[in-house]
N, C-alpha and C. Protein backbone atom coordinates (compact mmCIF):
# COMPACT_ATOMS: atom_id res chain seq x y z
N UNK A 1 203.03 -26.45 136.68
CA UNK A 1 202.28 -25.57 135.77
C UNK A 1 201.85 -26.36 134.54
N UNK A 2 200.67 -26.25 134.49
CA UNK A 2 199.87 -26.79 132.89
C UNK A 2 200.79 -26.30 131.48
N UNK A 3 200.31 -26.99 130.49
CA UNK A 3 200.78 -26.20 129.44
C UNK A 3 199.82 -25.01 129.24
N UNK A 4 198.52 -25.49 129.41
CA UNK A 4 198.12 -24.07 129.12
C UNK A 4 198.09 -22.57 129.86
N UNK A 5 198.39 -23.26 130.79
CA UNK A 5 199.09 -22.08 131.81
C UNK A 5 200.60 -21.37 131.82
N UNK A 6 201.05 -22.52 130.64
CA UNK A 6 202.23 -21.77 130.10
C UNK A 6 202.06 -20.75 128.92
N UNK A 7 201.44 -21.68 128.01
CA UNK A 7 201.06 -20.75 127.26
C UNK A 7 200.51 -19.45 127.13
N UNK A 8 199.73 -19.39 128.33
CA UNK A 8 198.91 -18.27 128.68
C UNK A 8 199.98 -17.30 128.85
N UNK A 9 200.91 -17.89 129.99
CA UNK A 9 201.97 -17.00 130.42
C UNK A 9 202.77 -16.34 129.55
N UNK A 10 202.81 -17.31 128.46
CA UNK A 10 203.25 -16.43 127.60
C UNK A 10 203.50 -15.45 126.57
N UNK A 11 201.77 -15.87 126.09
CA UNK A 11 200.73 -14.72 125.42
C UNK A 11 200.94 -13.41 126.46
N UNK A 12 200.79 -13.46 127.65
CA UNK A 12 200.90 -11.94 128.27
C UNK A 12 202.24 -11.52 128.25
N UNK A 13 203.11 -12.36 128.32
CA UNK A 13 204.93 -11.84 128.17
C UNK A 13 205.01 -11.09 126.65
N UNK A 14 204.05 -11.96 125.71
CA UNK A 14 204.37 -11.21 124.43
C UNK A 14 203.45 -10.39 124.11
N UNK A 15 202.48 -10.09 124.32
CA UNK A 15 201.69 -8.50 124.38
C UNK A 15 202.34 -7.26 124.97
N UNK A 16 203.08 -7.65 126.50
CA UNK A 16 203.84 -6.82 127.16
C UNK A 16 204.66 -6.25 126.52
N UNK A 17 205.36 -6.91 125.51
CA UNK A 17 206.84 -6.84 124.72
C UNK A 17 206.06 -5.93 124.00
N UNK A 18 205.28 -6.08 122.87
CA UNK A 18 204.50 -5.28 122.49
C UNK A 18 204.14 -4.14 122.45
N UNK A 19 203.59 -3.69 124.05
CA UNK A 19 202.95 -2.81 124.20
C UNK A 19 204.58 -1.82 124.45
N UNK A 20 205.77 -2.39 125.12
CA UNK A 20 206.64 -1.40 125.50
C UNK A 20 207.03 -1.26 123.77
N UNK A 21 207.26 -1.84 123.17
CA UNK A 21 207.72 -2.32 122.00
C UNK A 21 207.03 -0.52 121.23
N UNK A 22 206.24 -0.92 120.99
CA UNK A 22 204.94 0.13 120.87
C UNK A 22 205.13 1.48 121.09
N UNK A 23 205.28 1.50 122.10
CA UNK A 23 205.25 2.92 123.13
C UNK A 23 206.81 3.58 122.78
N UNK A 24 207.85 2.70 122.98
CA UNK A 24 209.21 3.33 122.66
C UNK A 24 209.23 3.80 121.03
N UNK A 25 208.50 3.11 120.01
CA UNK A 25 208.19 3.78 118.93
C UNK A 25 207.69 4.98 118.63
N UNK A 26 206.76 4.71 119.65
CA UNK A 26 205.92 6.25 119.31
C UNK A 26 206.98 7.73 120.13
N UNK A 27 207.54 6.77 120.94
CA UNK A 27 208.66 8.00 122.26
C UNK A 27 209.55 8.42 121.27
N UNK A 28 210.07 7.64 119.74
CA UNK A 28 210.89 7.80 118.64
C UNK A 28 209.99 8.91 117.41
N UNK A 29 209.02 8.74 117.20
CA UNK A 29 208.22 9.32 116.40
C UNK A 29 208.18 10.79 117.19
N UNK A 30 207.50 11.09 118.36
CA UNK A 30 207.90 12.45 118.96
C UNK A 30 209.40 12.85 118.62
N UNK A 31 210.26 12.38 119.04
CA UNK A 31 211.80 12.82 119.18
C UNK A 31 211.97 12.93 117.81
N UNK A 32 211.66 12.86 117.23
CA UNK A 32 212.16 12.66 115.95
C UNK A 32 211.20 13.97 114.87
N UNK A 33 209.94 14.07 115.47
CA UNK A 33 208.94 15.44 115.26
C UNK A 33 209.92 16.85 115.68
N UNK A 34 210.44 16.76 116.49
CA UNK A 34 211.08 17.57 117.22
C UNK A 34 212.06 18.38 116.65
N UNK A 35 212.60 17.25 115.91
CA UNK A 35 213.38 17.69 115.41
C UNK A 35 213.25 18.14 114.14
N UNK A 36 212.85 20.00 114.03
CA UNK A 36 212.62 20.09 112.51
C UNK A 36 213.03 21.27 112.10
N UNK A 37 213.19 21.73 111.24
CA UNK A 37 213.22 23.27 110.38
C UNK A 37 212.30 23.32 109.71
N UNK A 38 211.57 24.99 109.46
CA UNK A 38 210.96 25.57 108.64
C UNK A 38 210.98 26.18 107.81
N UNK A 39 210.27 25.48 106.48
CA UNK A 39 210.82 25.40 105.19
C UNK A 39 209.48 26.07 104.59
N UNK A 40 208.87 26.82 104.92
CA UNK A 40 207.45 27.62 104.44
C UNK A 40 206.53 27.33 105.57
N UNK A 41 205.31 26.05 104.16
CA UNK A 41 203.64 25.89 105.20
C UNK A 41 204.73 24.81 105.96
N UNK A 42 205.12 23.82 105.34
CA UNK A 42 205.28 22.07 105.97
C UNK A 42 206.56 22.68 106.46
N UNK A 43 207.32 22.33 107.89
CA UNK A 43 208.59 22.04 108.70
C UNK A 43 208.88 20.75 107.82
N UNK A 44 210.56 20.74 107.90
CA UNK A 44 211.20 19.61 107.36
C UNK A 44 211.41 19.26 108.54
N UNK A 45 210.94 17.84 109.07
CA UNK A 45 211.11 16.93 110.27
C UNK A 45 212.08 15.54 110.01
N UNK A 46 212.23 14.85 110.97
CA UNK A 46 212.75 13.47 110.44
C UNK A 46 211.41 12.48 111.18
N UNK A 47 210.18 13.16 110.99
CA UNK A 47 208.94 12.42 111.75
C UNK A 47 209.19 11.37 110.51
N UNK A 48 208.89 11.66 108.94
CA UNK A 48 208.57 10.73 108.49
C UNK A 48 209.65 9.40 108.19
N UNK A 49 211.01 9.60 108.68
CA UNK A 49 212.05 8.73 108.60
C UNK A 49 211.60 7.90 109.89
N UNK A 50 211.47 8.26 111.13
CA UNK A 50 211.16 7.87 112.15
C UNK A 50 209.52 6.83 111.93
N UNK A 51 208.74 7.37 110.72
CA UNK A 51 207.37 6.34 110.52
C UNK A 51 208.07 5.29 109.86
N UNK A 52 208.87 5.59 108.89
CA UNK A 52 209.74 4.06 108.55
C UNK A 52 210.54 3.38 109.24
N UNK A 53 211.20 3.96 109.90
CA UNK A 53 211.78 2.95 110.75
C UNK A 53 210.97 2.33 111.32
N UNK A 54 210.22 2.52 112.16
CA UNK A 54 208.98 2.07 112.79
C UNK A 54 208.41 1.33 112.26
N UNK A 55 207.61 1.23 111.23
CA UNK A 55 207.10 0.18 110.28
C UNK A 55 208.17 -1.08 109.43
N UNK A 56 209.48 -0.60 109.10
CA UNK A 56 210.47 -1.55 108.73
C UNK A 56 210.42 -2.47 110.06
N UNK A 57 210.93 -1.77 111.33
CA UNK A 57 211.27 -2.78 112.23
C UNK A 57 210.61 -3.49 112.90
N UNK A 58 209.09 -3.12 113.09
CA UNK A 58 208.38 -3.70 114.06
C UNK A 58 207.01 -4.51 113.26
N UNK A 59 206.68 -3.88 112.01
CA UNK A 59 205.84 -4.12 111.14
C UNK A 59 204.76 -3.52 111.24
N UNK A 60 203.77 -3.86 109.61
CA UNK A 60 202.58 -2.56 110.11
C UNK A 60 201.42 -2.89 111.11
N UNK A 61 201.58 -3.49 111.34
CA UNK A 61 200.45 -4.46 112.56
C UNK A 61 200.88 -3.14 114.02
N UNK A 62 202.02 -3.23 114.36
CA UNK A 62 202.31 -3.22 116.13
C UNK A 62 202.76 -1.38 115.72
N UNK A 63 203.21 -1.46 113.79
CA UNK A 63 203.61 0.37 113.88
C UNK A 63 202.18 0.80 113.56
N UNK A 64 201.20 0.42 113.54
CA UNK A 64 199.99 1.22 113.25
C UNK A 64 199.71 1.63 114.42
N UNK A 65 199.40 0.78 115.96
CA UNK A 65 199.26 0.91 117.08
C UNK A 65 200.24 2.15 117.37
N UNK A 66 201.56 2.49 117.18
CA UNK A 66 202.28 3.25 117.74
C UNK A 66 202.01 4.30 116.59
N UNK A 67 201.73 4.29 115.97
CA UNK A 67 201.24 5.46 115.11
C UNK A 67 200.01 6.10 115.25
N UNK A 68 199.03 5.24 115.93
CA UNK A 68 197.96 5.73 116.53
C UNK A 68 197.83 6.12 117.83
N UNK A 69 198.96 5.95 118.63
CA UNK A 69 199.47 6.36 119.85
C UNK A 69 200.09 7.96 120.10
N UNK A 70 200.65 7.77 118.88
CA UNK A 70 201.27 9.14 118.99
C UNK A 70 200.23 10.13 118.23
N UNK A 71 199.64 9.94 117.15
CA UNK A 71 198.20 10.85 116.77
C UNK A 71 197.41 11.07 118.12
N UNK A 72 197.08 10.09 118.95
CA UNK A 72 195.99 10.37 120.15
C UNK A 72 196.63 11.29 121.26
N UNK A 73 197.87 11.33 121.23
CA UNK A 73 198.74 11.84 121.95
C UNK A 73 198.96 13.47 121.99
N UNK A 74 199.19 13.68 120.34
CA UNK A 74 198.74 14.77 119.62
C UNK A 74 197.76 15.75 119.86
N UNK A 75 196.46 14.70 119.66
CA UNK A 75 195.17 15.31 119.57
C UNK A 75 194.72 15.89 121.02
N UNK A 76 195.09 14.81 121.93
CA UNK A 76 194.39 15.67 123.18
C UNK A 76 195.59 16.58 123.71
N UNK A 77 196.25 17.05 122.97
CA UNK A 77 197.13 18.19 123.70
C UNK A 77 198.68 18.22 123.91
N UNK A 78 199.32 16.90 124.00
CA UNK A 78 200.32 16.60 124.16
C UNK A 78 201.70 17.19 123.31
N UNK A 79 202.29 18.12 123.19
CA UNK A 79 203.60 18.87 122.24
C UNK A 79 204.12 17.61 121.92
N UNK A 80 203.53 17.21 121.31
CA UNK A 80 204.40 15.46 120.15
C UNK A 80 204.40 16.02 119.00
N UNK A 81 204.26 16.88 118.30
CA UNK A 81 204.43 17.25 116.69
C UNK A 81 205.33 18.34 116.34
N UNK A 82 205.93 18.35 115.44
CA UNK A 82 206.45 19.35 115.08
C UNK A 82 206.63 21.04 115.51
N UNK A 83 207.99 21.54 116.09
CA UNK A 83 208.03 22.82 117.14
C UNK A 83 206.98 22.63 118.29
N UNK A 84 206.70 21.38 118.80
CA UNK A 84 206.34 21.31 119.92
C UNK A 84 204.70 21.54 120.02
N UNK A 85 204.38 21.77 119.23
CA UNK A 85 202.99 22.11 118.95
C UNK A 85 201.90 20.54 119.33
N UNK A 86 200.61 20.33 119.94
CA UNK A 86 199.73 19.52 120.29
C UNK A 86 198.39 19.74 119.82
N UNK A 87 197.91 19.61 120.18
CA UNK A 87 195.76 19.68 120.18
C UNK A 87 195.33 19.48 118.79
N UNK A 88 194.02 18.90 119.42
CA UNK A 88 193.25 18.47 117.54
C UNK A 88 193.33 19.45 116.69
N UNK A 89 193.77 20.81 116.77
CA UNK A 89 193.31 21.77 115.62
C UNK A 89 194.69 21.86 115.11
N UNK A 90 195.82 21.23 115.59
CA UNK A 90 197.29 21.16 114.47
C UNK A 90 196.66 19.96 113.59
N UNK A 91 195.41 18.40 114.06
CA UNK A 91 195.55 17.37 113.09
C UNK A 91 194.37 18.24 112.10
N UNK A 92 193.15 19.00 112.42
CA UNK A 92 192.47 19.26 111.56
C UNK A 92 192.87 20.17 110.23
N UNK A 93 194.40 20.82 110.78
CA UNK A 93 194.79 22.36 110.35
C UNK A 93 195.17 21.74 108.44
N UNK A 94 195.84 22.92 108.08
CA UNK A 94 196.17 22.36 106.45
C UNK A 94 196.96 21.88 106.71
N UNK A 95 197.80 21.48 107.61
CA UNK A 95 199.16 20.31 107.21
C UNK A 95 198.52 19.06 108.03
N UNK A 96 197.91 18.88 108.63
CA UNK A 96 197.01 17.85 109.45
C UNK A 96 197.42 16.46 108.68
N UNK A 97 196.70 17.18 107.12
CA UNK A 97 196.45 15.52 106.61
C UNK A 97 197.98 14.83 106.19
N UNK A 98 199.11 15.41 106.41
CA UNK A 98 200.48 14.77 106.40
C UNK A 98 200.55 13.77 107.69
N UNK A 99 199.66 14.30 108.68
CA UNK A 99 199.60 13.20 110.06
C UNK A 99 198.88 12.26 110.13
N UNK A 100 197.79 13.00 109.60
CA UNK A 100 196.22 11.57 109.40
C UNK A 100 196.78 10.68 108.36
N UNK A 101 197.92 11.13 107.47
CA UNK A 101 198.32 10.87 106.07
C UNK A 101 199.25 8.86 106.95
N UNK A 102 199.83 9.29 107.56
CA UNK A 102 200.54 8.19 108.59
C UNK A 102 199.79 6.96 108.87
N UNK A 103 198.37 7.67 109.40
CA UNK A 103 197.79 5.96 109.33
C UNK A 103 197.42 5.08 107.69
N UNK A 104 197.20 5.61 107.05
CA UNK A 104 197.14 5.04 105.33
C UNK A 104 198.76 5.02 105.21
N UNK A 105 199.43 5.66 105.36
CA UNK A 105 200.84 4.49 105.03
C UNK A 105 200.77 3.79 106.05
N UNK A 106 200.96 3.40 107.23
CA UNK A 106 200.39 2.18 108.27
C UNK A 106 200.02 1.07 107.16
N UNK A 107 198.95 1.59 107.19
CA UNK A 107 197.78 0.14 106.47
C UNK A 107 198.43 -0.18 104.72
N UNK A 108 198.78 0.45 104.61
CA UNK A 108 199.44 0.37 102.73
C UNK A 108 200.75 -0.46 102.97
N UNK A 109 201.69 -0.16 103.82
CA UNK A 109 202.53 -0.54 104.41
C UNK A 109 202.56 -2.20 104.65
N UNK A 110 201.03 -2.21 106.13
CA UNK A 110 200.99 -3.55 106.18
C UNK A 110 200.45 -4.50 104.87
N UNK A 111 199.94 -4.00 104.07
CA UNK A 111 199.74 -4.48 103.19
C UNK A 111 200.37 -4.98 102.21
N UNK A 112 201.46 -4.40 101.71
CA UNK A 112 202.41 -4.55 100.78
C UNK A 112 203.35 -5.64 101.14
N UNK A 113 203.72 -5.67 103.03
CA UNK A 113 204.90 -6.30 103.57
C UNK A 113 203.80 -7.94 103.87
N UNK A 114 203.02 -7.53 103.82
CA UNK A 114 202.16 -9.28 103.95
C UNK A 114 201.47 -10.15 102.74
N UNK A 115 201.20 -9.01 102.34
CA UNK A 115 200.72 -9.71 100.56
C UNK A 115 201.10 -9.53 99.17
N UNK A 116 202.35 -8.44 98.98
CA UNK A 116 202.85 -8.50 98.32
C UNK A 116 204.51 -8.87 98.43
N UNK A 117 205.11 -8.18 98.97
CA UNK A 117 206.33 -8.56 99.03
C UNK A 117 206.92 -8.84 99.88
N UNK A 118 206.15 -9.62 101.03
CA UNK A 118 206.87 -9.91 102.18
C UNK A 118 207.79 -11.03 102.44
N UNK A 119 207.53 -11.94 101.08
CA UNK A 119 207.72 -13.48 100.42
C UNK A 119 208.82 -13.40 100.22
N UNK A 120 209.46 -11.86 99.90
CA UNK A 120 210.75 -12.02 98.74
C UNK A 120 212.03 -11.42 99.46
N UNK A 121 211.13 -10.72 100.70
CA UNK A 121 212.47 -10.13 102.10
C UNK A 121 213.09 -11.41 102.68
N UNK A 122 213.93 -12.17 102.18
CA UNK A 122 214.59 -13.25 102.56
C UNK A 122 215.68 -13.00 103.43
N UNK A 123 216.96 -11.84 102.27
CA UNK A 123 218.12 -11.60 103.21
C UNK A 123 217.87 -10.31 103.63
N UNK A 124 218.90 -9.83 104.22
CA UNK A 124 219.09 -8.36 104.61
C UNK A 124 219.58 -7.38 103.03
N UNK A 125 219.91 -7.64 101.86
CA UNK A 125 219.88 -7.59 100.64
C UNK A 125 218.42 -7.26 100.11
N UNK A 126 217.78 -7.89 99.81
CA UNK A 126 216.20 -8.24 99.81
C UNK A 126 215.63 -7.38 100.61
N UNK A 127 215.35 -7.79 101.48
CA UNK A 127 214.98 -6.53 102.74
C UNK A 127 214.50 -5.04 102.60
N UNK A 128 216.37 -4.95 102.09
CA UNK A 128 217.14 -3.21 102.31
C UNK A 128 216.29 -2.78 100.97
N UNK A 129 216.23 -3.98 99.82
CA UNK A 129 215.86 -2.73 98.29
C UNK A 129 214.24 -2.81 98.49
N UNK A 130 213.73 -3.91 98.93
CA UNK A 130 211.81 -4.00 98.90
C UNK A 130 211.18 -3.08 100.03
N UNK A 131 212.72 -2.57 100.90
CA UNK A 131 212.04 -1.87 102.10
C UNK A 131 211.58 -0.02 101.77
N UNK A 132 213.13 0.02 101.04
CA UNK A 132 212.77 1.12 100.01
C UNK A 132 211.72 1.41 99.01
N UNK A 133 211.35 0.57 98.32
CA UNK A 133 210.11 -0.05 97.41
C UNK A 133 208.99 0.70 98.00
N UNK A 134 208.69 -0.06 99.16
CA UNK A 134 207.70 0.08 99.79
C UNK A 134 207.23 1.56 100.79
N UNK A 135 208.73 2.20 101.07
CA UNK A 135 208.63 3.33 101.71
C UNK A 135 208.53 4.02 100.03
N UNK A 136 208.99 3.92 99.46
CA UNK A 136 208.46 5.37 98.08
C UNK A 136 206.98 4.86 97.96
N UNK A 137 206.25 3.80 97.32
CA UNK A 137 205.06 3.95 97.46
C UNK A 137 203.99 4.55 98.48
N UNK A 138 204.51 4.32 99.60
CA UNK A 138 203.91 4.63 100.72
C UNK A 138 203.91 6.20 101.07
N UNK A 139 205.16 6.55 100.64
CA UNK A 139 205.27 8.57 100.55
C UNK A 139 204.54 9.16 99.36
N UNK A 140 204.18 8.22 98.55
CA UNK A 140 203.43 8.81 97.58
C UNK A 140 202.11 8.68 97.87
N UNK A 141 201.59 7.90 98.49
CA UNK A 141 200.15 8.04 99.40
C UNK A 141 200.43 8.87 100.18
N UNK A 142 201.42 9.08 101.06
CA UNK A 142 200.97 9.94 102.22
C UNK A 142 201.08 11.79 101.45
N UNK A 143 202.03 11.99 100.39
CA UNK A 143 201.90 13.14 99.54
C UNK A 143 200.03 13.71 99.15
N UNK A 144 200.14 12.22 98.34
CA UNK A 144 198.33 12.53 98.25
C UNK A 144 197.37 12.66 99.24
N UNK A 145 197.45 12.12 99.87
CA UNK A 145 196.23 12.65 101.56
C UNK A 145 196.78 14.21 101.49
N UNK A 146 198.04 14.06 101.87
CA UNK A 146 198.39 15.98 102.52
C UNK A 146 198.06 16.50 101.41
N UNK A 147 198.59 16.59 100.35
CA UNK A 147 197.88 17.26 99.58
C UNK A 147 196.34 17.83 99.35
N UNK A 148 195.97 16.80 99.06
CA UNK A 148 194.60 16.59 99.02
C UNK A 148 193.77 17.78 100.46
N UNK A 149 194.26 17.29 101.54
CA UNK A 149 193.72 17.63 102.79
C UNK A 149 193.65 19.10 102.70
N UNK A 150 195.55 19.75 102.22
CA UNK A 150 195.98 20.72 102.28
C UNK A 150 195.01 21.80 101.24
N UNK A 151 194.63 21.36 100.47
CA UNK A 151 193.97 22.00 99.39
C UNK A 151 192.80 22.23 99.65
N UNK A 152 192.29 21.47 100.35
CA UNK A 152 190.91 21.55 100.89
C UNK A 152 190.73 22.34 102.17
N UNK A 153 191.67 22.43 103.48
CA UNK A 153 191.65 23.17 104.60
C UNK A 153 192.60 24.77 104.29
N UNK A 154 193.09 24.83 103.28
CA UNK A 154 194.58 25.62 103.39
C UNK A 154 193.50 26.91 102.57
N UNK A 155 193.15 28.12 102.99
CA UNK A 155 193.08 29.23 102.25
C UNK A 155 193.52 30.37 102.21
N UNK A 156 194.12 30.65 101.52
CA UNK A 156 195.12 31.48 101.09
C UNK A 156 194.31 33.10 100.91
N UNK A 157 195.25 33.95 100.53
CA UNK A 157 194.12 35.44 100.50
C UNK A 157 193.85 35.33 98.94
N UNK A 158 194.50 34.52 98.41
CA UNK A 158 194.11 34.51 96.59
C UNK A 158 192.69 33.52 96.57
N UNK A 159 192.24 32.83 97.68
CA UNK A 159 190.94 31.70 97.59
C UNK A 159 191.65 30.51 97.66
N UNK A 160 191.20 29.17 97.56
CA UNK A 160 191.86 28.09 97.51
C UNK A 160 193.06 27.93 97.08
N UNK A 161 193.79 26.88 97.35
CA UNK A 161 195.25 26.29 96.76
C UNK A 161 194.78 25.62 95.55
N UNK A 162 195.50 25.89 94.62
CA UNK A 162 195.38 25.09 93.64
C UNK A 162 196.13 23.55 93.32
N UNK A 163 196.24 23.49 92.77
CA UNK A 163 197.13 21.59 92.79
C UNK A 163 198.83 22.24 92.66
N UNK A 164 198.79 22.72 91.84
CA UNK A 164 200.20 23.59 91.57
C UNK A 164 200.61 23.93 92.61
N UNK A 165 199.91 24.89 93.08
CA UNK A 165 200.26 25.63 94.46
C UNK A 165 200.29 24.83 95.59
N UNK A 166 199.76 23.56 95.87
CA UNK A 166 199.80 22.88 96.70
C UNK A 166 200.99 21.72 96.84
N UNK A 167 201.45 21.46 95.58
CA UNK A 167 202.65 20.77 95.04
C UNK A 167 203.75 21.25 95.14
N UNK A 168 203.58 22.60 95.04
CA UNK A 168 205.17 23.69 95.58
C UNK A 168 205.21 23.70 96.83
N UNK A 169 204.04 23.89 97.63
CA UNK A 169 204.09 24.36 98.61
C UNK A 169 204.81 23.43 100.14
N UNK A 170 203.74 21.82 99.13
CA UNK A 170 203.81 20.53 100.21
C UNK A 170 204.88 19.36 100.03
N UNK A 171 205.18 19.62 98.68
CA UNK A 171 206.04 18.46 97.92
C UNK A 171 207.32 18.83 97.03
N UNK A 172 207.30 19.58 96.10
CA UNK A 172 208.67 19.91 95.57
C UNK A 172 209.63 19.90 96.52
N UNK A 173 209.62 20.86 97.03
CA UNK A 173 210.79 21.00 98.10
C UNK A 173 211.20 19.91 99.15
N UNK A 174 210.43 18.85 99.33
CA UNK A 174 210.97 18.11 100.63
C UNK A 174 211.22 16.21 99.30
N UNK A 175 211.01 16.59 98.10
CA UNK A 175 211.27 15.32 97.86
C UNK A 175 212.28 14.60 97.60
N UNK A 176 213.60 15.54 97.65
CA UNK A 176 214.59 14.66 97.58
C UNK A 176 215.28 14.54 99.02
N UNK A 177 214.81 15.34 100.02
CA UNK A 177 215.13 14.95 101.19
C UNK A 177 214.30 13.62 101.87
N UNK A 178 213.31 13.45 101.37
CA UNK A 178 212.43 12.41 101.72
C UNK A 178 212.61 11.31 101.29
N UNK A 179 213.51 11.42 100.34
CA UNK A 179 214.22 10.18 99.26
C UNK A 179 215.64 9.52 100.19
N UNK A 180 215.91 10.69 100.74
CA UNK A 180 217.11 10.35 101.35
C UNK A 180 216.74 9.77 103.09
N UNK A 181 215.51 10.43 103.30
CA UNK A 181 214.97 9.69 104.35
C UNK A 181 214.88 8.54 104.53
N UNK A 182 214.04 8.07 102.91
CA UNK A 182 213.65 6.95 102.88
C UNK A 182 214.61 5.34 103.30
N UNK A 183 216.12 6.47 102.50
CA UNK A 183 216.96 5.41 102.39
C UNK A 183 218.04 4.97 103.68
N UNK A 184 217.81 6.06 104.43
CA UNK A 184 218.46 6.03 106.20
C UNK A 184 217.25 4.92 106.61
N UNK A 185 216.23 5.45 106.76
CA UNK A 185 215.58 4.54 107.53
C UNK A 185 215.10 2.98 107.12
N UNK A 186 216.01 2.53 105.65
CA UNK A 186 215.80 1.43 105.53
C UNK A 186 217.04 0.58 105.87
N UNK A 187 218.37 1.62 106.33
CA UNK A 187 219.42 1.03 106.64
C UNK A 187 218.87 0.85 107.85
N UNK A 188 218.99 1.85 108.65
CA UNK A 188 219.03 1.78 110.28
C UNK A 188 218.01 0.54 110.69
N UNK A 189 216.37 0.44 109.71
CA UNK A 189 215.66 -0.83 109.99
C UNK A 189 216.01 -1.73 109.98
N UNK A 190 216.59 -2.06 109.16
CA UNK A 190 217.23 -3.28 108.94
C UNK A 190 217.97 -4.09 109.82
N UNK A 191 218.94 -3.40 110.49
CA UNK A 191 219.90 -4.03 111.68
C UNK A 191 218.98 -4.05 112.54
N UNK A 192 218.12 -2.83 112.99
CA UNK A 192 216.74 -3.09 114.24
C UNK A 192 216.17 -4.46 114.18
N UNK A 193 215.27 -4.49 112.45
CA UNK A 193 214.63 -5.98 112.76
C UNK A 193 215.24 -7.15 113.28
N UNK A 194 216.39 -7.26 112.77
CA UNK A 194 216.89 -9.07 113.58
C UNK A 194 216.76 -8.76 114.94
N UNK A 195 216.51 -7.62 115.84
CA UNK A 195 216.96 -7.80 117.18
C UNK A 195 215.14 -7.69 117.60
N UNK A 196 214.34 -7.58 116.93
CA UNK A 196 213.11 -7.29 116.62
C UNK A 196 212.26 -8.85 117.02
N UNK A 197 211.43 -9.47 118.29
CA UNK A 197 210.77 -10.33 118.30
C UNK A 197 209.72 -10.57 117.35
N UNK A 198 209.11 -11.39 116.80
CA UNK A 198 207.83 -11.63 115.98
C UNK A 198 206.76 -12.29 116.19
């Protein structure tokens, strides 16, 4: 065998890894939708602990793919979201943009872990506090999309949501559980990545 016929061979071994790599993420992101209570408009899920783990362990490159796997999954019908629910009119609905909200933490995500602080994740120390860092910034984008979305699709019998009303409705209540999300899924990432190819 050539080298470049090794090489080749092994560009497809590591796409493969990838793609299962990928797919068992997104099989985690469902299971993890699944699991939720209803707390008003928004269910309290562990979807969004399950988008960090996902992005801690695999990075935002291969978790955007599995984040866009499980949205497409969603959309054409598939019970992957929250109480089992599927089809494009749960992503268009007023809580929608908490899902569409996933791919902008994706990309904010990859962004932060490649050009800002990806330099400084040295130990598992390092890691654990910049991983946190990066998941609160990133919930504070994905707050603003849903929000935003929510205010704009969500009408109420009083007329629109107001910012207030949309802040009680979408955010007060889930932010210190989301804090505590944040901080499970930067433990549990953590031990994932070393076992994590690159």
């Amino acid at each position: 065998m050539s080298g470049n016929d090794g090489k080749k061979n092994g560009n497809k071994a590591f796409k493969t890894y990838d793609l299962v790599l990928e797919a068992v993420c997104a099989a985690l992101i469902t299971i993890c939708s699944w699991i939720s209570l209803q707390l008003g408009e928004i269910p309290f899920t562990l979807q969004t602990m399950a988008i960090f783990i996902v992005l801690m362990s695999i990075g935002g490159k291969r978790g955007l793919v599995s984040i866009l796997c499980y949205l497409l999954l969603g959309a054409v019908g598939a019970p992957v979201f929250a109480g089992f629910k599927g089809g494009f009119a749960v992503l268009i609905g007023p809580t929608g943009g908490f899902l569409v909200g996933f791919v902008a933490v994706a990309l904010v995500f990859w962004l932060l872990k490649d050009k800002v602080f990806g330099r400084f994740m040295t130990t598992y120390s390092k890691r654990l506090v910049f991983n946190i860092i990066m998941a609160v910034i990133c919930e504070l984008v994905l707050y603003f999309v849903g929000v935003i979305w929510f205010m704009t699709v969500y009408t109420p019998e009083s007329g629109n949501a107001g910012l207030l009303s949309a802040l009680s409705l979408c955010c007060f209540p889930y932010i210190i559980p989301d804090l505590i999300k944040l901080v499970f899924a930067s433990l549990i990432s953590s031990k994932i990545y070393t076992l994590v190819k690159r």
